[in-house]
Protein backbone atom coordinates (compact mmCIF):
# COMPACT_ATOMS: atom_id res chain seq x y z
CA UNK A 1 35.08 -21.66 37.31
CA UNK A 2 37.88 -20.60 35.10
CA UNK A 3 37.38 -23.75 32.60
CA UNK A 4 33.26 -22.29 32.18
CA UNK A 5 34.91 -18.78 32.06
CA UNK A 6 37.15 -20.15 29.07
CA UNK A 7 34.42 -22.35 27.39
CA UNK A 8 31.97 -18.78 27.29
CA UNK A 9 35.06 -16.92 25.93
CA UNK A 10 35.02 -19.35 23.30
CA UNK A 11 31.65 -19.49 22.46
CA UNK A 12 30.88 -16.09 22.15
CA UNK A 13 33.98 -15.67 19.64
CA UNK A 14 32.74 -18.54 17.55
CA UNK A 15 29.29 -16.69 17.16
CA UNK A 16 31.10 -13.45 16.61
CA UNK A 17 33.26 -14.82 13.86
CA UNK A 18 30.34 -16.68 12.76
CA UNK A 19 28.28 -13.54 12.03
CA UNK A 20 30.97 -12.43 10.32
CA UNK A 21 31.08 -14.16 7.27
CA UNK A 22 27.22 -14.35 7.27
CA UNK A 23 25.94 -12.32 3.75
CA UNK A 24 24.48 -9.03 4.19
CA UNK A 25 20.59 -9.24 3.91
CA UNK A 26 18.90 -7.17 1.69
CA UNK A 27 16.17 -5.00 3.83
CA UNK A 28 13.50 -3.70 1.52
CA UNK A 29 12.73 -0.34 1.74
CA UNK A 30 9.36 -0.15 0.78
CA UNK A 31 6.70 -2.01 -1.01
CA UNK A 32 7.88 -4.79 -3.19
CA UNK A 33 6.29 -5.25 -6.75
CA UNK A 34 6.19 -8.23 -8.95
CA UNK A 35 6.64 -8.23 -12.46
CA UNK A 36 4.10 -10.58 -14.40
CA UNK A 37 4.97 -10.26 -17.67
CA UNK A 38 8.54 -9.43 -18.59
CA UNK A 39 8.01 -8.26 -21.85
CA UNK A 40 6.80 -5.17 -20.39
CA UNK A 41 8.66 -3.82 -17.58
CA UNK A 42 6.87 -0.35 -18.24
CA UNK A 43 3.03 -1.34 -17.85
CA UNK A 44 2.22 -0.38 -14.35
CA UNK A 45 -1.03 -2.47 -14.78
CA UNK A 46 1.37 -5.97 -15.40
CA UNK A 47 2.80 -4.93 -11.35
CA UNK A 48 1.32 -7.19 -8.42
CA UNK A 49 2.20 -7.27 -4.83
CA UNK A 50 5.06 -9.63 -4.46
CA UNK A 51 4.69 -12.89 -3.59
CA UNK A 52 7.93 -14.07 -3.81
CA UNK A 53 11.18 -13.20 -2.07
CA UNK A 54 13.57 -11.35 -4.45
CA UNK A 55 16.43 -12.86 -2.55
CA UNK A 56 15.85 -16.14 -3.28
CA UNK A 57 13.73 -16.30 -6.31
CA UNK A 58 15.17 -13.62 -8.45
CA UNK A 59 18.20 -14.69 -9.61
CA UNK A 60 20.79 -12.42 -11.77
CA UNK A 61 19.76 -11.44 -15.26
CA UNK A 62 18.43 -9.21 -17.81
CA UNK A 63 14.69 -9.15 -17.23
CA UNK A 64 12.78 -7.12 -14.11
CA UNK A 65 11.80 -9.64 -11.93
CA UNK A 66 11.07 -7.12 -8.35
CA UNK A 67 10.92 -3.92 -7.55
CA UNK A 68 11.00 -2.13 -4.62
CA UNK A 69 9.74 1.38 -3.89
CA UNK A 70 8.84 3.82 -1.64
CA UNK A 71 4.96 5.05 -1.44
CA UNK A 72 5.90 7.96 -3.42
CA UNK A 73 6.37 5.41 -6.41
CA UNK A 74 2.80 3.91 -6.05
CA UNK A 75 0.21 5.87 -8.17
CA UNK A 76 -2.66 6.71 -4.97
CA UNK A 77 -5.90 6.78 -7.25
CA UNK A 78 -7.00 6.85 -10.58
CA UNK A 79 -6.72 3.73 -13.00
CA UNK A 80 -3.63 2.18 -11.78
CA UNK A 81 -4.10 3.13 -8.16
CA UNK A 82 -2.32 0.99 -6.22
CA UNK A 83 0.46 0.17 -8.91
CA UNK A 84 4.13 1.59 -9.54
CA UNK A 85 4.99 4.82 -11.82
CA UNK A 86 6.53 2.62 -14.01
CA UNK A 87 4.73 4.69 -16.88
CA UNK A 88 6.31 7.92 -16.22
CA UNK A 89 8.90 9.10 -18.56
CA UNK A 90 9.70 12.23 -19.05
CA UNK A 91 12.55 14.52 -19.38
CA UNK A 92 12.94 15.02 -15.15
CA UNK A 93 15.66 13.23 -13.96
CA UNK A 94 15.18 9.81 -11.38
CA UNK A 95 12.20 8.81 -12.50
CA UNK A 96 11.15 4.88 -11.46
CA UNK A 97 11.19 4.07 -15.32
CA UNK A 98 14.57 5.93 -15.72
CA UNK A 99 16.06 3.80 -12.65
CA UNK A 100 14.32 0.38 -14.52
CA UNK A 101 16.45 1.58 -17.87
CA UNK A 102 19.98 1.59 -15.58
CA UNK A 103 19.44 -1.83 -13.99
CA UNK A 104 18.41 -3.52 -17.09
CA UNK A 105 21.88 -1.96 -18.07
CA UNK A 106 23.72 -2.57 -14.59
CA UNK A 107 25.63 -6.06 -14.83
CA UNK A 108 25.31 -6.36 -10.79
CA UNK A 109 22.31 -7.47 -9.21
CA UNK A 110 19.99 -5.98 -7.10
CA UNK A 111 20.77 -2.59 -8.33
CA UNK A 112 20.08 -0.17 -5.44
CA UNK A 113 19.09 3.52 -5.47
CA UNK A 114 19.69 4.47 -1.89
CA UNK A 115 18.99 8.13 -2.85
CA UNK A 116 15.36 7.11 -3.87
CA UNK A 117 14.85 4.72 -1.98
CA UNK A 118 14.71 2.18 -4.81
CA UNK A 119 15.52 -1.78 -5.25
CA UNK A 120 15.46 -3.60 -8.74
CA UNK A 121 16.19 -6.97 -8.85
CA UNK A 122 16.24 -8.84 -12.07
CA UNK A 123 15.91 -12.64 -13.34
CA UNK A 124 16.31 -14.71 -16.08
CA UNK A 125 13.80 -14.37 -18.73
């Protein structure tokens, strides 16, 4: 009884350590947007539904590669219904477009926005 007491011990600080050094996963926070054509990371119409994991297929760069919004970032009707406020600029603060400008300046990568609920992840163009 004591050697299966022992054995469990160890076990269960093997998987303990082992989840330790396990990398943090990236949880998105909204809906994710893909970026078709990279020479125009300001078109909402060039934004499709992801089909690709940013994770994995969006490695660090210069170029928009994902986003990831909240609903409140997704125009609801008119022409681009359906498709992020990529568009917007103006002189409010925290716009989607103004967050875009900042990661295609950030060296690190995803660049978060926890505040607004925001996720850019870039690639190599």
């Amino acid at each position: 009884m004591k050697r299966v007491s022992i054995s469990i011990l160890v076990l269960c600080s093997a998987i303990i350590t082992a989840s330790a050094f396990r990398t943090k996963q990236i949880i998105p926070v909204g809906t994710l947007f893909q970026l078709t054509d990279i020479s125009q990371p300001f078109n909402p119409a060039v934004y499709q539904v992801a089909t690709i994991d940013p994770i994995t297929d969006c490695p660090n760069s210069s170029a928009i590669c994902v986003i990831d919004v909240p609903l409140s970032d997704v125009y609801p009707s008119g022409p681009n219904a359906g498709k992020p406020k990529v568009d917007i600029a103006t002189a409010v603060p925290n716009e989607l477009s103004d967050d875009i400008v900042v990661a295609l300046g950030n060296a690190s990568d995803p660049t978060s926005f926890p505040a607004r609920q925001r996720i850019i992840y870039e690639k190599q163009p």
